[in-house]
Protein backbone atom coordinates (compact mmCIF):
# COMPACT_ATOMS: atom_id res chain seq x y z
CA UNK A 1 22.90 -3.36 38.54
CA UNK A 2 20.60 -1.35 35.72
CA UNK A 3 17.79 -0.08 36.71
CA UNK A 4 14.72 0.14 35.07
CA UNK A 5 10.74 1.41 34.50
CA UNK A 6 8.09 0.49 33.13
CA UNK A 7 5.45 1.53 31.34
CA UNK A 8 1.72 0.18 29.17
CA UNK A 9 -0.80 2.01 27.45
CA UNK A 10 -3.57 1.50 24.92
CA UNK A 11 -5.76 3.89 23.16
CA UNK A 12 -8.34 2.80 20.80
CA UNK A 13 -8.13 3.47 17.36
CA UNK A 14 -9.44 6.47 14.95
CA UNK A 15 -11.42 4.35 12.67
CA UNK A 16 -13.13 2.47 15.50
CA UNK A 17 -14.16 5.55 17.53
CA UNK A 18 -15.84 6.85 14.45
CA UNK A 19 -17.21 3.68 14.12
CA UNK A 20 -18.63 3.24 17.68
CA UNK A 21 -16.22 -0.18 17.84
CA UNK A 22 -14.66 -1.06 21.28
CA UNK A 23 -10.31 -1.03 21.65
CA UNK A 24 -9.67 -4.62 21.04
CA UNK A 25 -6.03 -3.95 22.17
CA UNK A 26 -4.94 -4.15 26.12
CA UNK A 27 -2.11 -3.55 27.89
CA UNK A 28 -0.32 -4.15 30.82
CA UNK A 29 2.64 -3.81 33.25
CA UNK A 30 4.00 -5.46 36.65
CA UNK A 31 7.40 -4.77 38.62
CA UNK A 32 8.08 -6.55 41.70
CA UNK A 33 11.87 -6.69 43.28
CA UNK A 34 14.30 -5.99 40.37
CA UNK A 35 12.24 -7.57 37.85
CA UNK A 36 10.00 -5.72 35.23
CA UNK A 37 7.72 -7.35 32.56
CA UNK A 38 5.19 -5.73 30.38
CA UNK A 39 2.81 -7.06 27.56
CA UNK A 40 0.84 -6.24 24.82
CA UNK A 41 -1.94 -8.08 23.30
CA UNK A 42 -4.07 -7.11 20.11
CA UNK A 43 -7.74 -9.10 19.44
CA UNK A 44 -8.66 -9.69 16.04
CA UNK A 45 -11.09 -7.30 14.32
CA UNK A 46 -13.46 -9.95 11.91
CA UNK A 47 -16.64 -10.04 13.10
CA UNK A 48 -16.14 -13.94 14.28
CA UNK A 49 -14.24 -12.75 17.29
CA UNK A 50 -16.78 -11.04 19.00
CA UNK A 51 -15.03 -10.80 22.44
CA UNK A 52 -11.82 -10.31 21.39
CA UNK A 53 -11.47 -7.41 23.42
CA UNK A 54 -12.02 -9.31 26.39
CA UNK A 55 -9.55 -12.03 25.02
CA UNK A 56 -6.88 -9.40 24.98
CA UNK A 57 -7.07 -8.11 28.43
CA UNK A 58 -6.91 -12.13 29.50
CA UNK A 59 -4.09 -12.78 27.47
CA UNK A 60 -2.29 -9.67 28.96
CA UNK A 61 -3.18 -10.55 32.49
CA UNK A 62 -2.60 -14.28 31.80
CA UNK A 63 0.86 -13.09 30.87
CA UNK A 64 1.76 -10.80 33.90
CA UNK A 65 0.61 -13.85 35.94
CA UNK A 66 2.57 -17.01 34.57
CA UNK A 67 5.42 -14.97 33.96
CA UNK A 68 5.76 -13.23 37.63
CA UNK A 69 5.26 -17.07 39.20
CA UNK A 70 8.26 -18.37 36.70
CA UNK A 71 10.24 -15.76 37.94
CA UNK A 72 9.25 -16.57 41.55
CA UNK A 73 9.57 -19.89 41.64
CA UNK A 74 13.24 -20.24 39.50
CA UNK A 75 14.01 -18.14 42.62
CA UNK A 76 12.85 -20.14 45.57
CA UNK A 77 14.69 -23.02 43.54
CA UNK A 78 18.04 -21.02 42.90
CA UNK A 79 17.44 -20.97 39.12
CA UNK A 80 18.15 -18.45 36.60
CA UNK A 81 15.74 -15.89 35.99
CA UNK A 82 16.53 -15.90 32.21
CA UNK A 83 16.79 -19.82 30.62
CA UNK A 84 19.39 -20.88 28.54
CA UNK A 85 17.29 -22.04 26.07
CA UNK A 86 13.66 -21.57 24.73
CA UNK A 87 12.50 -25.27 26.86
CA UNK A 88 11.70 -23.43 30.06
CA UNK A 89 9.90 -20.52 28.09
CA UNK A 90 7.90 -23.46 26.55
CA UNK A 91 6.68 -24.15 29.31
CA UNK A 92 6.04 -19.96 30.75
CA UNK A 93 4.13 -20.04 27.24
CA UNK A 94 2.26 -23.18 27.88
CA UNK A 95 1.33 -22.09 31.72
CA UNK A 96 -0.06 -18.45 29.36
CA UNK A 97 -2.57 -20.51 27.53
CA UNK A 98 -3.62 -22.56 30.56
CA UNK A 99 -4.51 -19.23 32.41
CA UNK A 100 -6.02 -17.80 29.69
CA UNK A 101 -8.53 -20.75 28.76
CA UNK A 102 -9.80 -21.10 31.95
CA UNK A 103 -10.04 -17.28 31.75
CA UNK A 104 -11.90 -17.62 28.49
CA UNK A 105 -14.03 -20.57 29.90
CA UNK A 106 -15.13 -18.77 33.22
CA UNK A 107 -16.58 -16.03 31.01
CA UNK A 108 -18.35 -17.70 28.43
CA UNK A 109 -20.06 -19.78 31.91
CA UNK A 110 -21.03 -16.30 33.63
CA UNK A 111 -22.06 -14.80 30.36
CA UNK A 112 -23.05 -16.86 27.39
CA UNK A 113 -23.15 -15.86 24.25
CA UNK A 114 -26.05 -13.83 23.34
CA UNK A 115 -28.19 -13.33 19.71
CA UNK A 116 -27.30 -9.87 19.24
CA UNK A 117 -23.27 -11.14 19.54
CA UNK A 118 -23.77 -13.66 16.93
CA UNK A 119 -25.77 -11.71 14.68
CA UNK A 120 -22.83 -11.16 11.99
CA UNK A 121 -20.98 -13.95 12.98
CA UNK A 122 -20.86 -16.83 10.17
CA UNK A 123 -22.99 -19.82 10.01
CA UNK A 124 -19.73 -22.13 10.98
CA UNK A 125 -19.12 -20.06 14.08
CA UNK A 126 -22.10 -19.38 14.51
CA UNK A 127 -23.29 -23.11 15.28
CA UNK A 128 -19.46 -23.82 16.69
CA UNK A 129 -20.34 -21.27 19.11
CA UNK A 130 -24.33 -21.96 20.04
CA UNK A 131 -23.33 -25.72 20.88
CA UNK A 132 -20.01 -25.11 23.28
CA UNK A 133 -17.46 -25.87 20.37
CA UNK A 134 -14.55 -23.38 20.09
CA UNK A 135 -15.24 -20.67 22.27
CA UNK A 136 -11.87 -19.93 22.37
CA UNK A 137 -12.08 -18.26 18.96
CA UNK A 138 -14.70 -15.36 19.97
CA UNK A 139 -11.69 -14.43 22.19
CA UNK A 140 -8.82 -14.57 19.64
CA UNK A 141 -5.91 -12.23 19.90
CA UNK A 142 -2.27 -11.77 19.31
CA UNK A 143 0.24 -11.33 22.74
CA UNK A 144 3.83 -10.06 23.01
CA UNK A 145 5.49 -10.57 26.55
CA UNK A 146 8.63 -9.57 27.76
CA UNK A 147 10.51 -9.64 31.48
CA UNK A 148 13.78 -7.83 32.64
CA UNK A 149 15.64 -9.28 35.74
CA UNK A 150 18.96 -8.38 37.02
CA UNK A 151 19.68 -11.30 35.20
CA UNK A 152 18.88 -10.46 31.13
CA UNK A 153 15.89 -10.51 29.87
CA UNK A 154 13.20 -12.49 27.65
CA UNK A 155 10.48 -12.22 25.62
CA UNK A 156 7.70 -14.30 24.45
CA UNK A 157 5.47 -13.69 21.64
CA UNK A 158 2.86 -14.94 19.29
CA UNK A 159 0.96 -13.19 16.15
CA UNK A 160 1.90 -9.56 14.35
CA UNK A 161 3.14 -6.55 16.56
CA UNK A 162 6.86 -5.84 17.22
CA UNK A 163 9.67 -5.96 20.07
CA UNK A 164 12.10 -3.37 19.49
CA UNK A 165 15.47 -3.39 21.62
CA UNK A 166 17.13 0.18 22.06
CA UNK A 167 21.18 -0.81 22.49
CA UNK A 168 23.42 1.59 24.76
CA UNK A 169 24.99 2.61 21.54
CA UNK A 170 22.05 4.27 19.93
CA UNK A 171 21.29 1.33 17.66
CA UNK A 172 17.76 -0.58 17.45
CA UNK A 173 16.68 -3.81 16.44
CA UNK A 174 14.13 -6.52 16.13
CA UNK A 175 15.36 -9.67 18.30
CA UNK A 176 12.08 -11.71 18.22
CA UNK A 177 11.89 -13.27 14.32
CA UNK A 178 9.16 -12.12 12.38
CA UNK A 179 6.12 -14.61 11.93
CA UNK A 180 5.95 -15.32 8.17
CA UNK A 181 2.75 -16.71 8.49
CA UNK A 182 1.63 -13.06 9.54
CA UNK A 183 0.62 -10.84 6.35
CA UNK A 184 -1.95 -8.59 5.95
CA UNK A 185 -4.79 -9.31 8.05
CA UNK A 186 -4.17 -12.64 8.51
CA UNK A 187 -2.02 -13.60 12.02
CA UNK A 188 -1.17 -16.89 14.03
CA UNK A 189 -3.26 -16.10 17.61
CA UNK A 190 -3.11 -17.65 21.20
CA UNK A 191 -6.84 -19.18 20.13
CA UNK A 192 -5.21 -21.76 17.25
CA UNK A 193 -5.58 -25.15 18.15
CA UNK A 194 -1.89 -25.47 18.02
CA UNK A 195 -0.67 -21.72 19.78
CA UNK A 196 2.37 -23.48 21.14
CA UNK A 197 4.17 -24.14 18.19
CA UNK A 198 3.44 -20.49 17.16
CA UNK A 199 5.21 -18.64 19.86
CA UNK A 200 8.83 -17.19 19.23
CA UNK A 201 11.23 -15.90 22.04
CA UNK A 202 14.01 -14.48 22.68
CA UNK A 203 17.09 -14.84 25.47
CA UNK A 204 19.43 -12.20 26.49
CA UNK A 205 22.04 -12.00 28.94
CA UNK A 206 22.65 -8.17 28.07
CA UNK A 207 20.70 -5.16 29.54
CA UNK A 208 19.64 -2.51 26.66
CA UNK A 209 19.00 1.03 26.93
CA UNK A 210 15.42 0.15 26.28
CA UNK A 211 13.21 -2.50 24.86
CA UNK A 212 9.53 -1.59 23.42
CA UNK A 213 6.96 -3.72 22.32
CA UNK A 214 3.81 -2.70 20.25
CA UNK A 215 1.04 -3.37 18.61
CA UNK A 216 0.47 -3.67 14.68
CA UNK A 217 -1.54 -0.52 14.54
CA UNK A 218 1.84 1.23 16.06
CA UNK A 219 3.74 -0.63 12.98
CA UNK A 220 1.22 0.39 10.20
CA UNK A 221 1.06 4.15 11.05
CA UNK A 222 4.73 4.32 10.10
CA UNK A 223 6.36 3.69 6.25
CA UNK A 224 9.31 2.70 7.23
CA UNK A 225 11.27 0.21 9.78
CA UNK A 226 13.34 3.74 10.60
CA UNK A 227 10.52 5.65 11.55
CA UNK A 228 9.10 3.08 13.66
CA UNK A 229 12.67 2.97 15.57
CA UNK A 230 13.26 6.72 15.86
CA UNK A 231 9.70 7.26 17.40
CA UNK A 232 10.86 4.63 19.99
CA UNK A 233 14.13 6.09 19.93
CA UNK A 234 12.71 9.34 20.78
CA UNK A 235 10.22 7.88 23.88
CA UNK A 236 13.01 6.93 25.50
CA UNK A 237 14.83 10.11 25.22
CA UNK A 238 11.81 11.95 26.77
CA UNK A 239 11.76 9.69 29.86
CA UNK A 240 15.72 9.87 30.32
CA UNK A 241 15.92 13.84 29.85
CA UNK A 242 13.00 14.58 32.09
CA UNK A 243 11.57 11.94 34.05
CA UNK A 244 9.06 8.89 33.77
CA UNK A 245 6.32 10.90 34.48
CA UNK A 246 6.54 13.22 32.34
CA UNK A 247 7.46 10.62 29.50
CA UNK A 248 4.29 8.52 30.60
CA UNK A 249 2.09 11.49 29.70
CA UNK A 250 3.88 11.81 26.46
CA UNK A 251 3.34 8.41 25.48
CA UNK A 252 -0.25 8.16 26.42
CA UNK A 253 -0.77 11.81 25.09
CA UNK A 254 0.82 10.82 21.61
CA UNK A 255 -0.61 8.01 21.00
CA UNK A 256 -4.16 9.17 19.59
CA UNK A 257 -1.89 11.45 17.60
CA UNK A 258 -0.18 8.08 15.88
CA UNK A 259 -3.56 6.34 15.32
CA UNK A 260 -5.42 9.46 13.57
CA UNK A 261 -2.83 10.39 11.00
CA UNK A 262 -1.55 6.57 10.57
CA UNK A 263 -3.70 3.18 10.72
CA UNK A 264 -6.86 4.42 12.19
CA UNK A 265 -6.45 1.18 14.03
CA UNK A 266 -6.51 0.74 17.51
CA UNK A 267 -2.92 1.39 19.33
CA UNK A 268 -0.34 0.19 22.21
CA UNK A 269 2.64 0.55 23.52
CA UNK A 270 4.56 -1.07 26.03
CA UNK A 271 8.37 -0.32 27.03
CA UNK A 272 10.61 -1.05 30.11
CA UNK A 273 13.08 1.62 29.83
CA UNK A 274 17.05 2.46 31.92
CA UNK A 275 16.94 5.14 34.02
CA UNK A 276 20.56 4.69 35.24
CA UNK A 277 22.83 5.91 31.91
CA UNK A 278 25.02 8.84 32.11
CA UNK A 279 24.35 11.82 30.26
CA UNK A 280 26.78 11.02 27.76
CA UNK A 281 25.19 7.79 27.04
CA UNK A 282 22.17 9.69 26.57
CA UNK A 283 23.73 11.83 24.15
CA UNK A 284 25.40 9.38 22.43
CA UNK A 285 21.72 7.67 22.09
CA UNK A 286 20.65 10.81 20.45
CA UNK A 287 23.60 11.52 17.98
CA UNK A 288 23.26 7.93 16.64
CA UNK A 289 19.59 8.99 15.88
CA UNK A 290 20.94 12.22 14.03
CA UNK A 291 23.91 10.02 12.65
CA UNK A 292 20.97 8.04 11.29
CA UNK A 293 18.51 10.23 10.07
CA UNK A 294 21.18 12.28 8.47
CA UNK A 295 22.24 9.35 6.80
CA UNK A 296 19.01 8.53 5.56
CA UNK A 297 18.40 12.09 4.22
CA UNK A 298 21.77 12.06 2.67
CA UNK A 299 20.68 8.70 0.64
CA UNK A 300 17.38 9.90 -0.24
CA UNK A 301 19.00 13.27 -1.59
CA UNK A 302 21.58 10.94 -3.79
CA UNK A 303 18.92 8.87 -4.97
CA UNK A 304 16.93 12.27 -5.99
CA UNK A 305 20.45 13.34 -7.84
CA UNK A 306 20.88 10.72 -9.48
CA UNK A 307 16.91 10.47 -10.77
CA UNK A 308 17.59 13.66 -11.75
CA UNK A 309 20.28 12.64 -14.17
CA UNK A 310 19.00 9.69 -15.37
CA UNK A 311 15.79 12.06 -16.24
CA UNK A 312 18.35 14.82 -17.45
CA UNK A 313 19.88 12.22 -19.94
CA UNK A 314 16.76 10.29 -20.99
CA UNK A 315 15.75 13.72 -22.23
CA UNK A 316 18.98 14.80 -24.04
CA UNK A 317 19.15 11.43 -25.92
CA UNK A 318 15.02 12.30 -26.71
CA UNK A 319 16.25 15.61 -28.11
CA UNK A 320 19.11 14.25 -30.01
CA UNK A 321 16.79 11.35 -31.79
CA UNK A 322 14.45 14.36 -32.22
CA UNK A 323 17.16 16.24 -33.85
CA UNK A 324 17.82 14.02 -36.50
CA UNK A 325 14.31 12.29 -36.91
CA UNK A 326 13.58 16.46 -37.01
CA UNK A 327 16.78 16.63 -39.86
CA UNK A 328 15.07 14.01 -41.82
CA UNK A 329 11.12 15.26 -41.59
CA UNK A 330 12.31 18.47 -43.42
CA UNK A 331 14.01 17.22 -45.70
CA UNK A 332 11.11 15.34 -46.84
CA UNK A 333 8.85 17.89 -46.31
CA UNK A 334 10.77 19.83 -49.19
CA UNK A 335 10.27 17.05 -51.43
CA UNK A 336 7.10 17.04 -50.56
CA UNK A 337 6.74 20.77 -51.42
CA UNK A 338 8.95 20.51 -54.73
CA UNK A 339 6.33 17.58 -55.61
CA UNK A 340 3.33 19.77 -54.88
CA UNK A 341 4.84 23.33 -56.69
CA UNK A 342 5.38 19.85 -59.91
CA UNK A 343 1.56 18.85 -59.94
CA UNK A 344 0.63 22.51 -59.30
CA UNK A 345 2.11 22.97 -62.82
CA UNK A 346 1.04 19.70 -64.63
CA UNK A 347 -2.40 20.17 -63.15
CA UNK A 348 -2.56 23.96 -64.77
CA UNK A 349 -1.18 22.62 -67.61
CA UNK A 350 -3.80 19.38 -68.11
CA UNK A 351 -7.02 22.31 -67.15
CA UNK A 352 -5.88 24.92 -69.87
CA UNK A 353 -5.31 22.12 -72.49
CA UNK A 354 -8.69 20.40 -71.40
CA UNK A 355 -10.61 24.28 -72.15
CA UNK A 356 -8.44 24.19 -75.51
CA UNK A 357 -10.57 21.03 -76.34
CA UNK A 358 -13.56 22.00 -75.33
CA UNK A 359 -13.55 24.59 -77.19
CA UNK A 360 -12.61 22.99 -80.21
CA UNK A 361 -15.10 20.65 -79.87
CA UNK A 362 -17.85 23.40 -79.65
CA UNK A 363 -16.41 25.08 -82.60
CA UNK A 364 -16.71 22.01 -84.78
CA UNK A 365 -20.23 21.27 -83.35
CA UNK A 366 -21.42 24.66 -84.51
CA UNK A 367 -19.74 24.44 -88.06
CA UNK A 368 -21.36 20.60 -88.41
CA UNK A 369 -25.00 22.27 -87.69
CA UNK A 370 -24.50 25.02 -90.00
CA UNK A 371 -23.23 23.00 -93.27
CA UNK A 372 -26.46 20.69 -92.58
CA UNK A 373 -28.96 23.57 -92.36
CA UNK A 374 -27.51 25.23 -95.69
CA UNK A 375 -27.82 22.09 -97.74
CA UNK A 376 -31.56 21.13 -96.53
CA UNK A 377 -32.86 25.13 -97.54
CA UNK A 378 -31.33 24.51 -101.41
CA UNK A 379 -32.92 21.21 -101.62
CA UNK A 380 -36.61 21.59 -103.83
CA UNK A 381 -38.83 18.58 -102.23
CA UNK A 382 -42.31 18.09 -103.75
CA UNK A 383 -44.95 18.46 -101.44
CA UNK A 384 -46.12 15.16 -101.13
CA UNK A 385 -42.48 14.60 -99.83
CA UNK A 386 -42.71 16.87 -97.40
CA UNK A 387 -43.36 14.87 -94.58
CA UNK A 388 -40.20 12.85 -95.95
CA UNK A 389 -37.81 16.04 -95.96
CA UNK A 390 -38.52 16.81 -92.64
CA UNK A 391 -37.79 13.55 -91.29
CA UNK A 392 -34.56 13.25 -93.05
CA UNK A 393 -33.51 16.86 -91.79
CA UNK A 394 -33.88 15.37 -88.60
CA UNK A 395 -32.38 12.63 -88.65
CA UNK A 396 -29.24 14.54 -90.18
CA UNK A 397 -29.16 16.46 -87.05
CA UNK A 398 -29.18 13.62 -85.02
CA UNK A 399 -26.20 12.29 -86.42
CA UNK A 400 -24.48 15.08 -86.61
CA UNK A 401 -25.09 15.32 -82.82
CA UNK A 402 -23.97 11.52 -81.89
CA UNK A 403 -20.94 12.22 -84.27
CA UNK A 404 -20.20 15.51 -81.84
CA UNK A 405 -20.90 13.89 -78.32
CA UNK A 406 -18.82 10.85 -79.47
CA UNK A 407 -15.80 13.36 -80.34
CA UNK A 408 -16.90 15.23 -76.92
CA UNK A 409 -16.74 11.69 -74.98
């Protein structure tokens, strides 16, 4: 029979320690006989839910509880610890939200809710809240459950976070679907009016290497669906090659290290993990991790090659457009040159003939003035007429000048 620990912890996140905001994740663990379950549970962070960090510890405790009594009672009754099919887990999930109201209930009676909660909740809580009406919803949170017997195992879970299962040959997956209605900050919760028809599960008969849940602060801090798997990959290599206390103190020492250089948010991690495999299953664990990385390195390093190439010939086919747009440009800049040496020479040309006529022109002025004043002096003009003379003198020159600007013009 495989044998098994388990382990829970929380830490609260980066962002909300600098903001002086309480974990709203919990955590928890229970092992009793052969059977090990663990759960994870992550409150909602709008200011609506204002004791959702209370709602998460009840949902994780609510958990523990209805699952250890299933467990119990299928084996007073000579049932199977692990169902068939999802019916009986209906009914763990249904027992879940029973515990958890009256949880929820019992708290809001021995504290109710006080002015300085509600002072940046909205109006429609607000007033929901002040007259009795969904008090559920200041508790909201998400909840991932899972048991191991010596039977299988099963898990139960509603809202964002992730189940990982570790395989005895090195490979990981996801066996609980993914909740498409979960994007963002938006996530189905164990406060919706109808919770039951948002929980998932999962049924196996097989007993992995290791299964981890976590919550969505654990899955944001990583870029990738590898990464995620080779940090739980790696937990469970610490606790097989030295021992679960040692890979406790890892977990719970690493995990501040996750939420400061990835979400900020706050952070959990649950995981039931074999301590019975050989060495060489061990090993084999870890070489499918290299196997993997390496293969992931090798396809990053061929995309990168052929980037480079496709860069290498985007450029060459630049350069060879360049080349002959280049080819054409100087050939038109010598026609363009040949064209400006042309007008260089017409322009010379039209100045030296334009001085020519200027000159003329001056020439022909001066000779017109001349002939005029030579003809006036041998003219005799009575004195009386003297006035006369001197008026037609000038009016000779001033033809003689329109005559010259109209030959100028």
């Amino acid at each position: 029979m495989a044998e098994y620990y388990q382990f829970a912890h929380s830490v609260q996140g980066y962002n909300h320690i600098k903001a002086n905001k309480v974990c709203q994740d919990a955590s928890g663990e229970c092992h009793f006989e052969d059977v090990s379950i663990i759960a994870v549970a992550d409150g909602h962070g709008s200011d609506n839910y204002i004791r959702t960090d209370r709602g998460s510890k009840f949902a994780v405790s609510a958990a523990l509880t209805a699952i250890k009594a299933f467990v119990q009672e299928a084996r007073e009754n000579h049932l199977s610890t692990v169902p068939d099919s999802e019916t009986e887990l209906i009914q763990v999930s249904k027992n879940i939200l029973a515990r958890w109201y009256t949880q929820v209930e019992n708290d809001v009676a021995c504290e109710p809710f006080q002015p300085e909660e509600l002072a940046k909740v909205s109006e429609k809580y607000k007033q929901r809240y002040a007259f009795g009406q969904y008090n559920a919803k200041a508790y909201g949170t998400t909840l991932i459950a899972v048991c191991m017997t010596s039977e299988g195992w099963f898990g139960i879970h509603i809202g964002d976070g992730k189940c990982v299962e570790l395989l005895e040959n090195g490979t990981l997956c996801e066996p609980i679907p993914w909740d498409e209605a979960c994007e963002q900050n938006i996530t189905t919760s164990i406060c919706d009016s109808d919770a039951i028809e948002e929980f998932r599960y999962v049924i196996q008969k097989d007993f992995p290497a290791a299964i981890f849940i976590g919550s969505d602060g654990i899955d944001d801090s990583y870029s990738s669906e590898m990464e995620l798997h080779e940090l739980y990959r790696n937990i469970f290599i610490v606790f097989a090659e030295h021992s679960t206390e040692v890979g406790n103190n890892e977990v719970r020492d690493y995990l501040p290290k996750i939420t400061r250089r990835g979400s900020g948010d706050d952070v959990s991690i649950a995981g039931i993990i074999r301590t019975d495999l050989s060495e060489d299953s061990v090993a084999k664990i870890r070489l499918c991790g290299e196997e993997i990385r390496l293969k992931a390195q090798l396809e990053k390093a061929e995309r990168t090659h052929r980037s480079a190439i496709e860069k290498r010939n985007y450029i060459e086919n630049n350069m060879k457009r360049n080349r002959t747009e280049l080819q054409k440009l100087t050939e038109r800049l010598l026609d363009a040159e040949a064209g400006l040496k042309a007008s260089e020479v017409a322009l010379y040309k039209a100045q030296a003939e334009w001085k020519s006529l200027q000159a003329r022109l001056n020439a022909l002025e001066r000779d017109t003035l001349g002939n005029v004043a030579i003809q006036a002096e041998n003219v005799v003009v009575p004195d009386s007429d003297a006035k006369d003379l001197i008026s037609i003198q000038d009016a000779a020159k001033s033809e003689v000048m329109q005559e010259t600007q109209g030959i100028s013009h």
